[in-house]
N, C-alpha and C. Protein backbone atom coordinates (compact mmCIF):
# COMPACT_ATOMS: atom_id res chain seq x y z
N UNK A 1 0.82 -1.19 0.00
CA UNK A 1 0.00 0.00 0.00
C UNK A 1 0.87 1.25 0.00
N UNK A 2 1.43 0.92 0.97
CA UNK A 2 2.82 2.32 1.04
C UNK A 2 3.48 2.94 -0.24
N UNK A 3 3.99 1.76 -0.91
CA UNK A 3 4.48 1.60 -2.28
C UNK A 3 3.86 2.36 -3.70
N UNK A 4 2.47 1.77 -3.31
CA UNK A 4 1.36 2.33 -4.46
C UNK A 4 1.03 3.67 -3.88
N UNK A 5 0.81 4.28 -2.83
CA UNK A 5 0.84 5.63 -2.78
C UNK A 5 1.91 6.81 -2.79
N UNK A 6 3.11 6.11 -2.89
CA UNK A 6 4.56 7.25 -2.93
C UNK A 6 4.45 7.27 -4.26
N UNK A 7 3.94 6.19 -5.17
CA UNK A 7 4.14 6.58 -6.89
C UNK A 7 2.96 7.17 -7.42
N UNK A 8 1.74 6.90 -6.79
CA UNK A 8 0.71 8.22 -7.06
C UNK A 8 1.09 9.42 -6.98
N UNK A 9 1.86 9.63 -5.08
CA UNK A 9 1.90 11.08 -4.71
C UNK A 9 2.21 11.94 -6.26
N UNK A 10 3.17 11.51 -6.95
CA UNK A 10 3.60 12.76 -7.91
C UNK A 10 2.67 13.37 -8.61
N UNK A 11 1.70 12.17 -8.97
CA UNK A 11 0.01 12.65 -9.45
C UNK A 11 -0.56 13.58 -9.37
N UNK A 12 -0.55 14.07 -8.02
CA UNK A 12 -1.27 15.01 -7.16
C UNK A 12 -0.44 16.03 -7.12
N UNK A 13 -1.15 17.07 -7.92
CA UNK A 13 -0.81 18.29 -7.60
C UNK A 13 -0.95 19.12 -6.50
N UNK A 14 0.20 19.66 -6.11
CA UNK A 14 0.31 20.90 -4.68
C UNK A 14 -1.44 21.31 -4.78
N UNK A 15 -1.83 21.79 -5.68
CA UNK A 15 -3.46 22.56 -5.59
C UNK A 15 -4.30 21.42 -5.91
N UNK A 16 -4.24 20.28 -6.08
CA UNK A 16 -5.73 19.56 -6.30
C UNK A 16 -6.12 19.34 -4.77
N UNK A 17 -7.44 19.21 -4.70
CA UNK A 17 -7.77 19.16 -3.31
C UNK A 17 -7.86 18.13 -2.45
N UNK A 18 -7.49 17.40 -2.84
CA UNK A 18 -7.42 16.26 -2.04
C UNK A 18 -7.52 14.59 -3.20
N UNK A 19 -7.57 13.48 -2.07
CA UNK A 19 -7.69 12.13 -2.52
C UNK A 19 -9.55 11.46 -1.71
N UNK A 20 -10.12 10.81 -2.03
CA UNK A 20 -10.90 10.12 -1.52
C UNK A 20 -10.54 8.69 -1.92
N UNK A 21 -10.48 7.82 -0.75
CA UNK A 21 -10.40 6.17 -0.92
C UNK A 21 -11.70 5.68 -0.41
N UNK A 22 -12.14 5.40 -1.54
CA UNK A 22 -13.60 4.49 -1.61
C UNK A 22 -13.00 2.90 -0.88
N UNK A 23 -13.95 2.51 -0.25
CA UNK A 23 -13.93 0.85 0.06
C UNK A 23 -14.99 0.02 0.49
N UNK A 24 -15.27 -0.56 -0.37
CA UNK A 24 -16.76 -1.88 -0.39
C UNK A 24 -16.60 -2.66 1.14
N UNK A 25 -17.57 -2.62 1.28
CA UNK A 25 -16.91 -3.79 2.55
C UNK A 25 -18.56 -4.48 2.56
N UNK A 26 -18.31 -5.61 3.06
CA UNK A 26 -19.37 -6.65 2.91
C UNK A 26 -18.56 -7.97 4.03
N UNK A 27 -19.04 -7.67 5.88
CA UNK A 27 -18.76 -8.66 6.49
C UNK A 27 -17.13 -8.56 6.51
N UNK A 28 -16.33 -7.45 7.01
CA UNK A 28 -15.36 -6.68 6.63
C UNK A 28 -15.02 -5.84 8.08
N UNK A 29 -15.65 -6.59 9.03
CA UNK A 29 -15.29 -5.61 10.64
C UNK A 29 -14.12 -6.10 11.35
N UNK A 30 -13.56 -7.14 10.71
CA UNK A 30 -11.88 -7.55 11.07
C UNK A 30 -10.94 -6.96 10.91
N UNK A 31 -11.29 -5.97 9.71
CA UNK A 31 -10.32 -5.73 8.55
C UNK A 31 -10.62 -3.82 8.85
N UNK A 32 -11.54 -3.57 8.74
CA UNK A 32 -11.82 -1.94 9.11
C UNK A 32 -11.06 -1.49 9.73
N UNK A 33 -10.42 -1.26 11.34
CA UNK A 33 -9.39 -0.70 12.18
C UNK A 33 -8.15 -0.75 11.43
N UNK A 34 -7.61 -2.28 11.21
CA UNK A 34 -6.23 -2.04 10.58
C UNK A 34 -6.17 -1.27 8.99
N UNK A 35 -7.04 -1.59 8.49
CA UNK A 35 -6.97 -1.06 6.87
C UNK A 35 -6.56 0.42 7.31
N UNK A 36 -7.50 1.10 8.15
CA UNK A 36 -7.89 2.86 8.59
C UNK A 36 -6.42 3.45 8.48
N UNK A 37 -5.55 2.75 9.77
CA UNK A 37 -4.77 2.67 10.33
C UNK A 37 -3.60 2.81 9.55
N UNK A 38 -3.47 1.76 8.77
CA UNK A 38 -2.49 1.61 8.12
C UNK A 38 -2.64 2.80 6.50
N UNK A 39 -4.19 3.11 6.21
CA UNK A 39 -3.73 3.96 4.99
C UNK A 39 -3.62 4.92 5.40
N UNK A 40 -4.04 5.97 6.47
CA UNK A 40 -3.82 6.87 6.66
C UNK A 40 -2.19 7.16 7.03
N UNK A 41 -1.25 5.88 7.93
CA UNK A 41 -0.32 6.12 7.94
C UNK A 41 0.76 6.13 6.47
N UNK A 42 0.23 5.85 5.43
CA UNK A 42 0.61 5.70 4.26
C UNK A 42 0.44 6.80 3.50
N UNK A 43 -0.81 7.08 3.68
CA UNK A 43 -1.20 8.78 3.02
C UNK A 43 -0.08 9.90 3.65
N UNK A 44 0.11 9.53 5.29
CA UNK A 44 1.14 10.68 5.74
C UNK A 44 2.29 10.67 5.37
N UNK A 45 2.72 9.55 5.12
CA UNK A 45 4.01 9.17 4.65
C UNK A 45 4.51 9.34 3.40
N UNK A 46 3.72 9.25 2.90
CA UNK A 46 3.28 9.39 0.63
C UNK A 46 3.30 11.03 0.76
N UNK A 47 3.04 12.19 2.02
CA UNK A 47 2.45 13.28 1.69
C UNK A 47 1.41 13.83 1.09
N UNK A 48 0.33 12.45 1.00
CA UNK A 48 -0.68 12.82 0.48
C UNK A 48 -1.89 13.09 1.39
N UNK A 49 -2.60 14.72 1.09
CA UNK A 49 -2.67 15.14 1.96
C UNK A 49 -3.99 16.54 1.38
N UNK A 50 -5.20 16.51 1.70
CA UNK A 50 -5.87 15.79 2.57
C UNK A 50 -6.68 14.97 1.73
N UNK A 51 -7.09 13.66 2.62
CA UNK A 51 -7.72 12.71 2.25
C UNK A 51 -8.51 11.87 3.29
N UNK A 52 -9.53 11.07 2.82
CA UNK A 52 -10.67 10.63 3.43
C UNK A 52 -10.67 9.09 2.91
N UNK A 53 -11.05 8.23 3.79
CA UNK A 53 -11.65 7.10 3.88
C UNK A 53 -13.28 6.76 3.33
N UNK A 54 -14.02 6.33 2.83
CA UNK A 54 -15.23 6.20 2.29
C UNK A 54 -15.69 5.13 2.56
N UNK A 55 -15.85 4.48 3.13
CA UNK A 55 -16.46 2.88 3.78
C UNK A 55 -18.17 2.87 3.22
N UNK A 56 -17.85 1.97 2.21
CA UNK A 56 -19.42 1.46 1.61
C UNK A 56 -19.37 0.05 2.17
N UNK A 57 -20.62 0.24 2.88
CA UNK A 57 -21.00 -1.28 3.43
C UNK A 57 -21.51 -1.47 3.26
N UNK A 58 -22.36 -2.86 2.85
CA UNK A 58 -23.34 -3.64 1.65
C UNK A 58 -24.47 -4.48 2.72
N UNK A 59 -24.85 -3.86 3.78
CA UNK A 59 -25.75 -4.24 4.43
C UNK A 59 -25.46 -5.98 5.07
N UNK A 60 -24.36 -6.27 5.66
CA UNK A 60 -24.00 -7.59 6.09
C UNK A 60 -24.05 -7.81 7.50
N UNK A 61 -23.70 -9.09 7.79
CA UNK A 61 -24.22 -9.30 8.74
C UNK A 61 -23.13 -8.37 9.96
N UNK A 62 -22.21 -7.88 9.60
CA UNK A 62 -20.94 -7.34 10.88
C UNK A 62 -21.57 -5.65 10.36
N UNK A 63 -22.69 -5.28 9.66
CA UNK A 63 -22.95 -3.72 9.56
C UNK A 63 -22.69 -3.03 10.45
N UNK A 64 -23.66 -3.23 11.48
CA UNK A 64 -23.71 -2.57 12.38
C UNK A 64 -22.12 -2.47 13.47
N UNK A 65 -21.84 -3.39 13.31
CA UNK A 65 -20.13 -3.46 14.23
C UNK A 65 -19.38 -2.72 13.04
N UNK A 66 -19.25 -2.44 11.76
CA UNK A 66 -18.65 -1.77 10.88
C UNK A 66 -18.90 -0.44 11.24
N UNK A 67 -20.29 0.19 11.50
CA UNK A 67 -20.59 1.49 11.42
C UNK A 67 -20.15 1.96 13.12
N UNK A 68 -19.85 0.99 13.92
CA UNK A 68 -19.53 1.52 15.28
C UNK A 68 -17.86 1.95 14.96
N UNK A 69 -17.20 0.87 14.52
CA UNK A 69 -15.83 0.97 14.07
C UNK A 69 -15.20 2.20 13.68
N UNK A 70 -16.17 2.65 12.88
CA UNK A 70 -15.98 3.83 11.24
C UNK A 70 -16.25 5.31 11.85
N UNK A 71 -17.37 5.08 13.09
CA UNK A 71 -17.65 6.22 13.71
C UNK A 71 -16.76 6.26 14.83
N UNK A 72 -15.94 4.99 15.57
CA UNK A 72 -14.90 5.22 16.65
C UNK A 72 -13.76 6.09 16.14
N UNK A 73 -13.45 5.40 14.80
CA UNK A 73 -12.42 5.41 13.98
C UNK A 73 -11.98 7.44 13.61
N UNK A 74 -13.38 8.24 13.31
CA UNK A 74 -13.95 9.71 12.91
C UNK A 74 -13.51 10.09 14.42
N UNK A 75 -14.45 9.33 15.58
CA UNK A 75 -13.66 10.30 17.08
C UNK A 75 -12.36 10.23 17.32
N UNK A 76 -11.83 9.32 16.68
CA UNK A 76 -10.26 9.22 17.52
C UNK A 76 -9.42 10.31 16.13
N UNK A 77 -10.06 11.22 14.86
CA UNK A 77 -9.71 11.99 14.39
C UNK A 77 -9.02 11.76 13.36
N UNK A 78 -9.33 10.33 12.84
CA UNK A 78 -9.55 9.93 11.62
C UNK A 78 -10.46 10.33 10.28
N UNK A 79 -10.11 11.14 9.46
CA UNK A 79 -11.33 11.57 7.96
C UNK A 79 -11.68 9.89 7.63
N UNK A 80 -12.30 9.66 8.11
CA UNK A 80 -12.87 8.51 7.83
C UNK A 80 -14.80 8.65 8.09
N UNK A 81 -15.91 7.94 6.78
CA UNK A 81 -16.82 8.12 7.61
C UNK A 81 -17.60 7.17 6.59
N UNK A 82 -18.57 6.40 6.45
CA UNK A 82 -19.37 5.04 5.83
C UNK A 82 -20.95 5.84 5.70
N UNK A 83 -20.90 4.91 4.99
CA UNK A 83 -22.66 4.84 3.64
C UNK A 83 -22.51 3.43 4.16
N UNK A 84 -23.63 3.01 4.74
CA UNK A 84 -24.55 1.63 5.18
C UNK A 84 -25.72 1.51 4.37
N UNK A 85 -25.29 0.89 3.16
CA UNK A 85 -26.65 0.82 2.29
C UNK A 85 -27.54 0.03 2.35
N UNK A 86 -28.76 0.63 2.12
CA UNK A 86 -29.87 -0.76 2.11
C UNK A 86 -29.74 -1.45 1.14
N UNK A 87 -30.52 -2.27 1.03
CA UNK A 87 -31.41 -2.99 -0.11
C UNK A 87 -31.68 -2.14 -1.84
N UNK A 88 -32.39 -0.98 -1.00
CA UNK A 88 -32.76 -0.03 -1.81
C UNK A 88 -32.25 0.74 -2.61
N UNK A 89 -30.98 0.73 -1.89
CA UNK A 89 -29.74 1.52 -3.02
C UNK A 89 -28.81 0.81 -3.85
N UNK A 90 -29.49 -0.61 -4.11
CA UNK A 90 -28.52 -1.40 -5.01
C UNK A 90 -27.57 -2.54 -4.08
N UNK A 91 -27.33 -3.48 -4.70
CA UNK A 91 -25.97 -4.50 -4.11
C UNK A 91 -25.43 -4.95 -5.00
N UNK A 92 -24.57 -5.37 -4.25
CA UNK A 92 -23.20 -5.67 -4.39
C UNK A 92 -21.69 -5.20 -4.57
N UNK A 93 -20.67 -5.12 -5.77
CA UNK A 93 -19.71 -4.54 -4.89
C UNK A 93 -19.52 -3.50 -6.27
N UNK A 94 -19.99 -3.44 -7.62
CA UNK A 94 -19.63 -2.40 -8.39
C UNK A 94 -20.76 -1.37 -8.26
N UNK A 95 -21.97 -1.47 -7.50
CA UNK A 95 -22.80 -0.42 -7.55
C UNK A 95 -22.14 -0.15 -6.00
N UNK A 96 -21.88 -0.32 -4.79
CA UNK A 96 -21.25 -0.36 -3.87
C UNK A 96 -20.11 0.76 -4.57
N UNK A 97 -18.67 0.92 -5.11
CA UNK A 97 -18.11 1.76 -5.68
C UNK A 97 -18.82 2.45 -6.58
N UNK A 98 -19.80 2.23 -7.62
CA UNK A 98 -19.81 3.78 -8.22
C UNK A 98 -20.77 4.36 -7.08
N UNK A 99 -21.64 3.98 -6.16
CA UNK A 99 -22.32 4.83 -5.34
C UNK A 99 -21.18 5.24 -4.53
N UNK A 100 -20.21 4.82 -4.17
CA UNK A 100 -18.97 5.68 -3.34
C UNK A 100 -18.29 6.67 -4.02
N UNK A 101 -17.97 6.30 -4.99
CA UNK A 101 -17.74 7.78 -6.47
C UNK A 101 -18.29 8.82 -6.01
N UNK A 102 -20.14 8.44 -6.41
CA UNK A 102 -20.73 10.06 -6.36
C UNK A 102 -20.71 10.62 -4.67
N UNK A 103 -19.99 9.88 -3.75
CA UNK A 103 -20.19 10.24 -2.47
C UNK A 103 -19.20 10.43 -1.94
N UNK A 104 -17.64 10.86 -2.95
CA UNK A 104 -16.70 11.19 -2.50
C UNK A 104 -16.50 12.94 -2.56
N UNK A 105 -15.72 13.27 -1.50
CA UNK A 105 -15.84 14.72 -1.13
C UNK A 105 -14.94 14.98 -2.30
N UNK A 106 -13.60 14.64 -2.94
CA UNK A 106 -12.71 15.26 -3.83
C UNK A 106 -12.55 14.51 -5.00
N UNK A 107 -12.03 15.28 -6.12
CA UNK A 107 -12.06 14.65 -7.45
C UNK A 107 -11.29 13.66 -7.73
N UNK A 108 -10.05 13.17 -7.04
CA UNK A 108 -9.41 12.08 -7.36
C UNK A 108 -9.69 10.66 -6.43
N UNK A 109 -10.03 10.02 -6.75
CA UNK A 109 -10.15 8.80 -6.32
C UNK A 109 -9.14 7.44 -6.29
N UNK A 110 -9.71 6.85 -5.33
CA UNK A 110 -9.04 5.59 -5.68
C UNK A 110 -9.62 4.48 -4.36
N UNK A 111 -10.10 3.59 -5.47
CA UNK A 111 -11.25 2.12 -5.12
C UNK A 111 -10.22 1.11 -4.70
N UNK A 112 -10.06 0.39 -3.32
CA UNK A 112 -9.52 -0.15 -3.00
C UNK A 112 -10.14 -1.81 -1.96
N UNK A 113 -10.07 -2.77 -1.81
CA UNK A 113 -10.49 -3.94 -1.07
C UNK A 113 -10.17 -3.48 0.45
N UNK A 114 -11.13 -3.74 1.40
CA UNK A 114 -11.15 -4.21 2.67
C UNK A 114 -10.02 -5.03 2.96
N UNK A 115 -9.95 -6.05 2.55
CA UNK A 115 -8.95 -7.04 3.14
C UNK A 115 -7.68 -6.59 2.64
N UNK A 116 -6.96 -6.46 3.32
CA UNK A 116 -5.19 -5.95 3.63
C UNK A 116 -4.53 -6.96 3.18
C-alpha cells in the first residue's frame, strides 16, 4: 500500500484538493481498524494530503459493528466516515463503488479492497 501511494503522490498536484479512498466492505469488521490505520499512515508518509476514507457497506451481517468501528475510527480523528446501504440503493460490490464515487468529497479517487 505504502508503495502504491509514494508513486501516485507525484500525481497530485500541490493545488488539487485532495484524494478520496472508496472501500466496499461486505462482512469486513476484522479488517476496518487495521486497513484505517495503516492507509492513513501511508497517506502521511506518501504526503498525500488531505484525504478521506469512504467505507461502503453492503448491508452484512458485521454492519452494524462496521458502522460503530468507522464512527470510533472519525472520534479518535480519523477523515474517515461510511454509507450503510440498504437494499434499496442497489448490491453488491460495483454499484457499492460507483455509489462511493458520487459520495466522495474530492475529485481524485481511488477504489480499493477491505482485506489488507
Amino acid at each position: 500500500l505504502a508503495q502504491v501511494l509514494r508513486k501516485c503522490a507525484p500525481l497530485l498536484h500541490p493545488a488539487m484538493p485532495g484524494l478520496s479512498v472508496i472501500v466496499p466492505t461486505y462482512n469486513e469488521v476484522d479488517n476496518i481498524r487495521p486497513l484505517c490505520e495503516r492507509l492513513f499512515k501511508s497517506l502521511k508518509d506518501a504526503g498525500i494530503e488531505p484525504a478521506e476514507l469512504v467505507v461502503m457497506d453492503d448491508e452484512s451481517k458485521g454492519s452494524a459493528q462496521t458502522e460503530k468501528i468507522v464512527n470510533e475510527l472519525a472520534k479518535e480523528g480519523h477523515n474517515i466516515r461510511g454509507h450503510f446501504r440498504k437494499k434499496a440503493e442497489g448490491r453488491g460490490l460495483s454499484s457499492a463503488v460507483m455509489l462511493g464515487f458520487d459520495k466522495a468529497k474530492y475529485p481524485v479517487m481511488l477504489c480499493m479492497d477491505a482485506d489488507l
